[in-house]
Protein backbone atom coordinates (compact mmCIF):
# COMPACT_ATOMS: atom_id res chain seq x y z
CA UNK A 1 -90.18 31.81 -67.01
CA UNK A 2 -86.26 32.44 -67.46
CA UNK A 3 -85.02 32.61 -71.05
CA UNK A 4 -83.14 29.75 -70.24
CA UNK A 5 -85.89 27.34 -69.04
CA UNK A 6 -88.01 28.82 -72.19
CA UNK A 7 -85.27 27.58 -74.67
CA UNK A 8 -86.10 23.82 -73.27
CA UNK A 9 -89.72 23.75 -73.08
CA UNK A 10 -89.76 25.57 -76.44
CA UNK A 11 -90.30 22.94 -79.10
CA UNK A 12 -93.61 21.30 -76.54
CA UNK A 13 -94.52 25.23 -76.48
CA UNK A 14 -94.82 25.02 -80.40
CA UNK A 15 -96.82 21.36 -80.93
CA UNK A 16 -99.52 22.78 -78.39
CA UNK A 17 -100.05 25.89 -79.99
CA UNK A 18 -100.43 23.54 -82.78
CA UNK A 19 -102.99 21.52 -81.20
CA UNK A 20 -104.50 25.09 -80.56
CA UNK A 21 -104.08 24.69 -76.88
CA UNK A 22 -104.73 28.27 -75.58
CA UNK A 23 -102.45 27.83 -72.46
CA UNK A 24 -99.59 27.77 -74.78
CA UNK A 25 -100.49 30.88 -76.60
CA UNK A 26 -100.69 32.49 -73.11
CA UNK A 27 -97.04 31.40 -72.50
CA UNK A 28 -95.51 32.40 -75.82
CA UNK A 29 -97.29 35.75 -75.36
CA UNK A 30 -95.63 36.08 -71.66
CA UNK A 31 -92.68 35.97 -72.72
CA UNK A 32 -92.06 37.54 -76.51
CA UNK A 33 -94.92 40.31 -76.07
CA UNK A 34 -92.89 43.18 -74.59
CA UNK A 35 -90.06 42.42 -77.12
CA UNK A 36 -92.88 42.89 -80.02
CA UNK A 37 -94.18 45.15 -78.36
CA UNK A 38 -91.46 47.83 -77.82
CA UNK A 39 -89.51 47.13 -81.34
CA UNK A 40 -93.58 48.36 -83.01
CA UNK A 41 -93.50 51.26 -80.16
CA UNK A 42 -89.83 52.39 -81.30
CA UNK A 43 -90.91 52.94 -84.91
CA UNK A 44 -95.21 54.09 -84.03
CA UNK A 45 -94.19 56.12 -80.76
CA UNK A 46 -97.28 55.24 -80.48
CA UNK A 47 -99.03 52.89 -77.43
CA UNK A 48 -102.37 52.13 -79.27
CA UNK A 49 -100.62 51.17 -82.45
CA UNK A 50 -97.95 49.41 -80.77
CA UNK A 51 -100.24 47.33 -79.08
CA UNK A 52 -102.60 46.62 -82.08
CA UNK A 53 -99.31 45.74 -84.08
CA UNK A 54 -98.61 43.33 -80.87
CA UNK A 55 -102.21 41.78 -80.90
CA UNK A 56 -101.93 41.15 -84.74
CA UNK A 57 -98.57 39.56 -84.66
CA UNK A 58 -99.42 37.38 -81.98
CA UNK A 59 -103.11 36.27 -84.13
CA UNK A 60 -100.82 35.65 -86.83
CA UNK A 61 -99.24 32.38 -85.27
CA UNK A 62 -102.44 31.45 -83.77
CA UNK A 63 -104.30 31.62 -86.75
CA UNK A 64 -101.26 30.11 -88.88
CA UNK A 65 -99.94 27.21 -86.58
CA UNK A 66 -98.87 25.45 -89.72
CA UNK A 67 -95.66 27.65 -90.04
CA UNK A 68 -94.63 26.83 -86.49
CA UNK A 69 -93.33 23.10 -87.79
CA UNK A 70 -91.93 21.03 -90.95
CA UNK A 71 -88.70 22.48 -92.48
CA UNK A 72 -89.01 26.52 -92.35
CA UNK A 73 -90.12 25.77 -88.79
CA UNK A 74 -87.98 27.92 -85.94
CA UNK A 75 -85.27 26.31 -84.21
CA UNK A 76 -85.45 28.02 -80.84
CA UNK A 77 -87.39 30.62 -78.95
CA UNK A 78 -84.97 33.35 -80.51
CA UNK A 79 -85.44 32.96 -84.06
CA UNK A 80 -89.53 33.25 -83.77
CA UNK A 81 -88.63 35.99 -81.85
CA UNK A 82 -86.94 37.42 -84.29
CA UNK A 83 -89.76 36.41 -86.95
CA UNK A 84 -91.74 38.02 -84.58
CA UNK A 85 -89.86 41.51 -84.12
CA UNK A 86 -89.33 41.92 -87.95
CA UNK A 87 -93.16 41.24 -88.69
CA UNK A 88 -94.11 44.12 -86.06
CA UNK A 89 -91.53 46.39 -87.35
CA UNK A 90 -92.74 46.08 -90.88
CA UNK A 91 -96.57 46.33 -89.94
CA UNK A 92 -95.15 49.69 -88.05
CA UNK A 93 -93.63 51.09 -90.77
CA UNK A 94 -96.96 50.51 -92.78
CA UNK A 95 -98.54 52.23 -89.63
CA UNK A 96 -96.57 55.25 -89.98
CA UNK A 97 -96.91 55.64 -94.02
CA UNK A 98 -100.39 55.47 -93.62
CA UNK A 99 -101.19 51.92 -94.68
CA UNK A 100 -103.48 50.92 -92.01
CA UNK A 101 -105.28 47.84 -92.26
CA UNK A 102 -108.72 48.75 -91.76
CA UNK A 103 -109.39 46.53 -88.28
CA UNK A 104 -106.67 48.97 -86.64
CA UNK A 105 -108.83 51.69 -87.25
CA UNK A 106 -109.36 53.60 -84.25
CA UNK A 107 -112.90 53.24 -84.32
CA UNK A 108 -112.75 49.43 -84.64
CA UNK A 109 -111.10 49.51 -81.95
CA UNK A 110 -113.18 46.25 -79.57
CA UNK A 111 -113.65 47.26 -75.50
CA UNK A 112 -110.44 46.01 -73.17
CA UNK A 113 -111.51 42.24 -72.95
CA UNK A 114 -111.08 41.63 -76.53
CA UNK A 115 -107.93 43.56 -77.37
CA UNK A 116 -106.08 43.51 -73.99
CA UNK A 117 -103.06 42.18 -73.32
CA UNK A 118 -103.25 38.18 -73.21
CA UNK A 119 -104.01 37.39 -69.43
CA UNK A 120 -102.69 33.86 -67.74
């Protein structure tokens, strides 16, 4: 989906993550996961980490759909993006200093079909 045609569907995107409608998470992942994604790889240079930084982000607003309306709610697609990006580079920077939570432990790590990357 074009940033454009994002921008419109945007505020529907938000009331069915709301109403925990898993499609929607899917959609929001497609299109602000590589943007996470590379802003926690810039800081980790590191793939695992970047994508466990991703994964948690992105369980964040599913498991806190609450923040995604009323007044502190995000306008448009770019400033939970932004939200977004400034969340992963702070849990990166924690990565780096050595303040791991301990479910990105390396040997927590769950097979492929748990942590993956969000599939349509």
């Amino acid at each position: 989906m074009h940033r454009d045609s994002f921008a419109m569907v945007f505020p529907e995107l938000l009331t069915r993550i709301q109403d925990r409608e898993w499609a929607a998470m899917v959609e929001l992942h497609d299109q602000l996961s590589e943007e996470v994604f590379q802003a926690s790889q810039a800081i980790t240079d590191d793939e695992l980490a970047a994508e466990l930084i991703t994964i948690d982000v992105f369980v964040q607003v599913w498991d806190h759909p609450e923040a995604l309306s009323g007044p502190a709610a995000p306008a448009d697609p770019g400033v939970l993006s932004r939200a977004m990006v400034e969340q992963a580079r702070h849990r990166a920077v924690l990565w780096c200093v050595g303040e791991r939570p301990a479910e990105f432990a390396l040997d927590a790590v769950k097979p492929p079909v748990v942590y993956g990357r969000l599939r349509s």
